[in-house]
Protein backbone atom coordinates (compact mmCIF):
# COMPACT_ATOMS: atom_id res chain seq x y z
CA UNK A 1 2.29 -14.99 6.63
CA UNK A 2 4.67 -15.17 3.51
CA UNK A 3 2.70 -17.39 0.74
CA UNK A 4 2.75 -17.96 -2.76
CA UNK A 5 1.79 -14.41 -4.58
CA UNK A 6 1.38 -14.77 -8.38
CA UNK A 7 2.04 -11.02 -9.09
CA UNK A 8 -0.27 -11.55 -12.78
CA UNK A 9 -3.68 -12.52 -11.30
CA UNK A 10 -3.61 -9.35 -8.98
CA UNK A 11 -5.85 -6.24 -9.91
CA UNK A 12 -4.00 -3.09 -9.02
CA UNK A 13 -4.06 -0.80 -7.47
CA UNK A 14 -5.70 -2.27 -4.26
CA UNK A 15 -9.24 -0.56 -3.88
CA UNK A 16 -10.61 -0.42 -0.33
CA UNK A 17 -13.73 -2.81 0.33
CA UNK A 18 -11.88 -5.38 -0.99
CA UNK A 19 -11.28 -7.38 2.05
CA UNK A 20 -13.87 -8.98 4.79
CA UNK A 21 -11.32 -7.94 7.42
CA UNK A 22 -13.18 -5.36 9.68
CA UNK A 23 -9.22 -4.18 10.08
CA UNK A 24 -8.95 -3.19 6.24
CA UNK A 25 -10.69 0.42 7.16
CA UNK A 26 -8.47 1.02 9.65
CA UNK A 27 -5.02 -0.51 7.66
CA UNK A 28 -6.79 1.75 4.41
CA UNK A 29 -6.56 4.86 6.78
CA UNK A 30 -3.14 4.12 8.24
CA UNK A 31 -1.90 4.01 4.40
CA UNK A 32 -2.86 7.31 4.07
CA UNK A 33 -1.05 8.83 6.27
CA UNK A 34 2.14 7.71 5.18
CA UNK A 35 4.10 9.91 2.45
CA UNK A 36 6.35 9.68 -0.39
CA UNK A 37 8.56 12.83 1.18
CA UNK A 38 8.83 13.86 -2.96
CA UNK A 39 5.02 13.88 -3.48
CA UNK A 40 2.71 15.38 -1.37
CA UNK A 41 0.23 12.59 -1.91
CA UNK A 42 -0.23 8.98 0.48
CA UNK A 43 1.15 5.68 -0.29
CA UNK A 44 -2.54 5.09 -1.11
CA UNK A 45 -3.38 7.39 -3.05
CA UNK A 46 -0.82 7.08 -5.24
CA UNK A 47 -1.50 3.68 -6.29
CA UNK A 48 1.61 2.38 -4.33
CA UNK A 49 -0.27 -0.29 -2.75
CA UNK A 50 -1.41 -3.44 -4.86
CA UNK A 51 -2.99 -5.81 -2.51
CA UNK A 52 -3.62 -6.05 0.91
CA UNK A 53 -4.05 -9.81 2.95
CA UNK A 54 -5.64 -10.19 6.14
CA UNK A 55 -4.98 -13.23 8.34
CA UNK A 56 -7.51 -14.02 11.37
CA UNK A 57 -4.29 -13.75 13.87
CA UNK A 58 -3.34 -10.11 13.32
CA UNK A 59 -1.08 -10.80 10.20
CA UNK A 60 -1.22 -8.28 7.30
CA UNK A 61 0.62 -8.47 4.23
CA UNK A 62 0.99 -5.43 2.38
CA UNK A 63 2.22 -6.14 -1.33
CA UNK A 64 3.42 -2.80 -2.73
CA UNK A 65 5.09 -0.57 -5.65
CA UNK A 66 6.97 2.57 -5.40
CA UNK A 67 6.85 4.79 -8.10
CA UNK A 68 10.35 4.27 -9.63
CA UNK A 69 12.80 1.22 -8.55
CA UNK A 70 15.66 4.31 -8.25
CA UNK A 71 13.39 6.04 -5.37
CA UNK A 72 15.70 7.68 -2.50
CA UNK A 73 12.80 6.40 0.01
CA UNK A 74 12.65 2.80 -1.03
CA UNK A 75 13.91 1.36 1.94
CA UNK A 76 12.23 3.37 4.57
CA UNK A 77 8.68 3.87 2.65
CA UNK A 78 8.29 -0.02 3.79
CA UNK A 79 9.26 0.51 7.43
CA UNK A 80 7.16 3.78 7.63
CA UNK A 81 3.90 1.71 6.76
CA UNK A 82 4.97 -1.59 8.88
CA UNK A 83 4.99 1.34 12.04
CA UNK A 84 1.85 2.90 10.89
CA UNK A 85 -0.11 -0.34 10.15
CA UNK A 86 1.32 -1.71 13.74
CA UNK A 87 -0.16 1.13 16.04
CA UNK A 88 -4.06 -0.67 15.24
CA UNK A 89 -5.15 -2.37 17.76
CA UNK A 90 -5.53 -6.21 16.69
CA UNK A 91 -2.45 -6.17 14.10
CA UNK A 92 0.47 -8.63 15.57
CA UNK A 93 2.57 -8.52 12.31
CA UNK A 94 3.34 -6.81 9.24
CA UNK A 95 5.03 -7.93 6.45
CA UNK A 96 5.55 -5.97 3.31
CA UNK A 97 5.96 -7.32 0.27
CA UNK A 98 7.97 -4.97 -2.09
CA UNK A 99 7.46 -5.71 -6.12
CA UNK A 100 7.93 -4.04 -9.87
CA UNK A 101 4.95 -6.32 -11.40
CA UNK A 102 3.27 -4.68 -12.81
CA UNK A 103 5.67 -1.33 -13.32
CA UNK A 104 3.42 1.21 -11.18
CA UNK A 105 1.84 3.79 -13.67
CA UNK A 106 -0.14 7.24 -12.91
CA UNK A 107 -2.88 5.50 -13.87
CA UNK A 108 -3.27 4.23 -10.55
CA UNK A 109 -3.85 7.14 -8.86
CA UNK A 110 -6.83 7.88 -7.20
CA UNK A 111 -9.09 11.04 -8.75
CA UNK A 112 -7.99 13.16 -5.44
CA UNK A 113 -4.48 12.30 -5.79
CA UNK A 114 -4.90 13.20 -9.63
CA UNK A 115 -6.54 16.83 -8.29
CA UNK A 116 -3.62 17.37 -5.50
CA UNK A 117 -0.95 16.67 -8.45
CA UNK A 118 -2.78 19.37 -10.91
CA UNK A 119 -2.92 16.17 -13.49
CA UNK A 120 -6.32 17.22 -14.93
């Protein structure tokens, strides 16, 4: 499923309802159960995740942040959501597509991420 991504025309973070895949609920709710081990808040919810791709095969390309490129995680954060995004039923392939464009910010959180942190 790799295809051309120009990183400047996406809106981020990804906001769920976005997609006509009837998968994206599930995918959404898979996100949020996966954890930066530092921050007791989901990949989701934090804003991690810019854009989400659905293919009519079972093909879903997650393009994602972390919060900082020096993150102890950053190479199992990908594999943890590849497993949890796998385990739906109808989802053949993930592919995860790791980026610093934009530079993640705590803007992107969600309100209830926001809450969790104490950040109001």
């Amino acid at each position: 499923m790799t295809e051309e991504i120009n990183y400047e025309d996406l809106l981020v973070p990804y906001l769920e309802g976005n997609a006509d895949s009837p998968l994206e609920s599930q995918v959404v709710e898979a996100l949020r159960g996966v954890y930066d081990p530092e921050i007791p808040v989901s990949v989701f919810d934090l804003g991690l995740i810019y854009d989400l791709r659905f293919s009519d095969d079972g093909k879903i390309l997650v393009i994602m942040t972390l919060t900082a490129p020096a993150c102890p995680v950053a190479e199992e954060i990908p594999e943890w959501i590849k497993t949890a995004i796998l385990r739906i039923d109808g989802v053949n392939e993930v592919e995860v597509d790791l980026t610093w464009e934009p530079f993640w910010k705590p803007a992107y959180m969600t309100e209830a991420a926001r809450l969790e942190l104490g950040m109001f």
